[in-house]
Protein backbone atom coordinates (compact mmCIF):
# COMPACT_ATOMS: atom_id res chain seq x y z
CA UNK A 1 35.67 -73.51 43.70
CA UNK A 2 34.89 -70.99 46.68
CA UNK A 3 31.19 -70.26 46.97
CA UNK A 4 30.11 -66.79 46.50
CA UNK A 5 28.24 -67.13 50.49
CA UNK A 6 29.71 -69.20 53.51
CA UNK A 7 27.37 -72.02 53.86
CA UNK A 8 25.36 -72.57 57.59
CA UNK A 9 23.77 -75.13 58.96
CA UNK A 10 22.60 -78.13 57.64
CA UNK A 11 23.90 -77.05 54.76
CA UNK A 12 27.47 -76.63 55.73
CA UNK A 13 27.47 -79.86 57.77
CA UNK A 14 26.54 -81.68 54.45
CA UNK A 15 29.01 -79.58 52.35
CA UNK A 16 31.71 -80.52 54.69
CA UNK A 17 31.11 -84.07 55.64
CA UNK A 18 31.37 -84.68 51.38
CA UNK A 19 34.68 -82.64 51.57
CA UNK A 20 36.28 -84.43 54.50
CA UNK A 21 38.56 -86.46 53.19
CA UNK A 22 39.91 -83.56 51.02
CA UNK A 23 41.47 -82.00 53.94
CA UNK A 24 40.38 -78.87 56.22
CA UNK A 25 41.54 -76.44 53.80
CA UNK A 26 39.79 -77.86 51.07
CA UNK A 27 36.65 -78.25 52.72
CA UNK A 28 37.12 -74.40 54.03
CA UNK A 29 36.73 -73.48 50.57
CA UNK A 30 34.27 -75.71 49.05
CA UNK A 31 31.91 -74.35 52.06
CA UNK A 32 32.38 -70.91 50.80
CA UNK A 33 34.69 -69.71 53.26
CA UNK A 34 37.72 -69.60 51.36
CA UNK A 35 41.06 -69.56 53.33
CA UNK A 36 39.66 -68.70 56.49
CA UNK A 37 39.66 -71.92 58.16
CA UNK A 38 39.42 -71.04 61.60
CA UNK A 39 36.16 -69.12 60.70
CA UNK A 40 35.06 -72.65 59.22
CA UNK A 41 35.45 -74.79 61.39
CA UNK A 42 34.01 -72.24 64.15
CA UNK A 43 31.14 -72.24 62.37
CA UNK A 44 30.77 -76.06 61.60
CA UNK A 45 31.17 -77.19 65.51
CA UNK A 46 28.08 -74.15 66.31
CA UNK A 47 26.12 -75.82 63.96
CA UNK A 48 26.82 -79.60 65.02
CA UNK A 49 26.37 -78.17 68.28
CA UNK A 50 22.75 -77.11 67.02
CA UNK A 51 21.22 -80.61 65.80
CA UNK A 52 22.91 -82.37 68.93
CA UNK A 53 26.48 -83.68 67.52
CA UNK A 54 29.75 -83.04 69.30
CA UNK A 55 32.67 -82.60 67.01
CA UNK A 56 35.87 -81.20 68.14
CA UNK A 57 37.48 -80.84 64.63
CA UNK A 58 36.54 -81.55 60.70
CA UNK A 59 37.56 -85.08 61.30
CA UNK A 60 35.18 -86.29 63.40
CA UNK A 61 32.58 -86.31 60.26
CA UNK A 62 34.79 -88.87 58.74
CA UNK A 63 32.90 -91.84 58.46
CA UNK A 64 34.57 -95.39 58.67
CA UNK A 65 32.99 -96.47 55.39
CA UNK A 66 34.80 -93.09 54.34
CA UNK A 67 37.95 -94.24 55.47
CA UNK A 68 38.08 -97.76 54.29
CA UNK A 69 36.79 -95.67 50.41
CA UNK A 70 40.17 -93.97 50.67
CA UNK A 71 42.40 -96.49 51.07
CA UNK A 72 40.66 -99.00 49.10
CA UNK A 73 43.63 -99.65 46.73
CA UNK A 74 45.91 -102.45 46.74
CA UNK A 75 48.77 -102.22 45.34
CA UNK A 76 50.08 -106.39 43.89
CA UNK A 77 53.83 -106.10 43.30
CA UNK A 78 56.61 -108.21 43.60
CA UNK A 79 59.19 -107.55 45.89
CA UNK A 80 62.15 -107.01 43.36
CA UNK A 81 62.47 -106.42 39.47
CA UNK A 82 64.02 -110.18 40.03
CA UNK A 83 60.92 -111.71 41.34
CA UNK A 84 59.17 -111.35 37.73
């Protein structure tokens, strides 16, 4: 769902941090700024920049605990039909 207006601020930092691991596109529109990702991502860095956090790219707000939610499934398999 694209918001009707492009997020700012705290705002978009909060939107986009929970949209992360959804990928930039994703995130892009879930901010409200559709497919203009570029635009997005400009915007998200100014307003890091604003509260004092560097990022260089949507993937710096990944957190670790983030990561580790992601790939939290383990797959238990044998390693052949045979091995039943």
């Amino acid at each position: 769902m694209t918001l009707p207006q492009k997020l700012e601020g705290l705002e978009l930092i909060d939107c986009a941090k929970a949209s992360a691991n959804q990928g930039l596109a994703t995130a892009a529109r879930q901010c409200g700024y559709g497919e203009n990702t570029e635009a997005f991502e400009a915007e998200l860095i100014k307003a890091c920049q604003k509260i004092g956090i560097e990022i260089d790219s949507l993937g710096d707000l990944i957190t670790d605990r983030q990561q580790i939610k992601k790939g939290a499934g383990i797959e238990i398999a044998p390693d052949s039909s045979s091995s039943l």
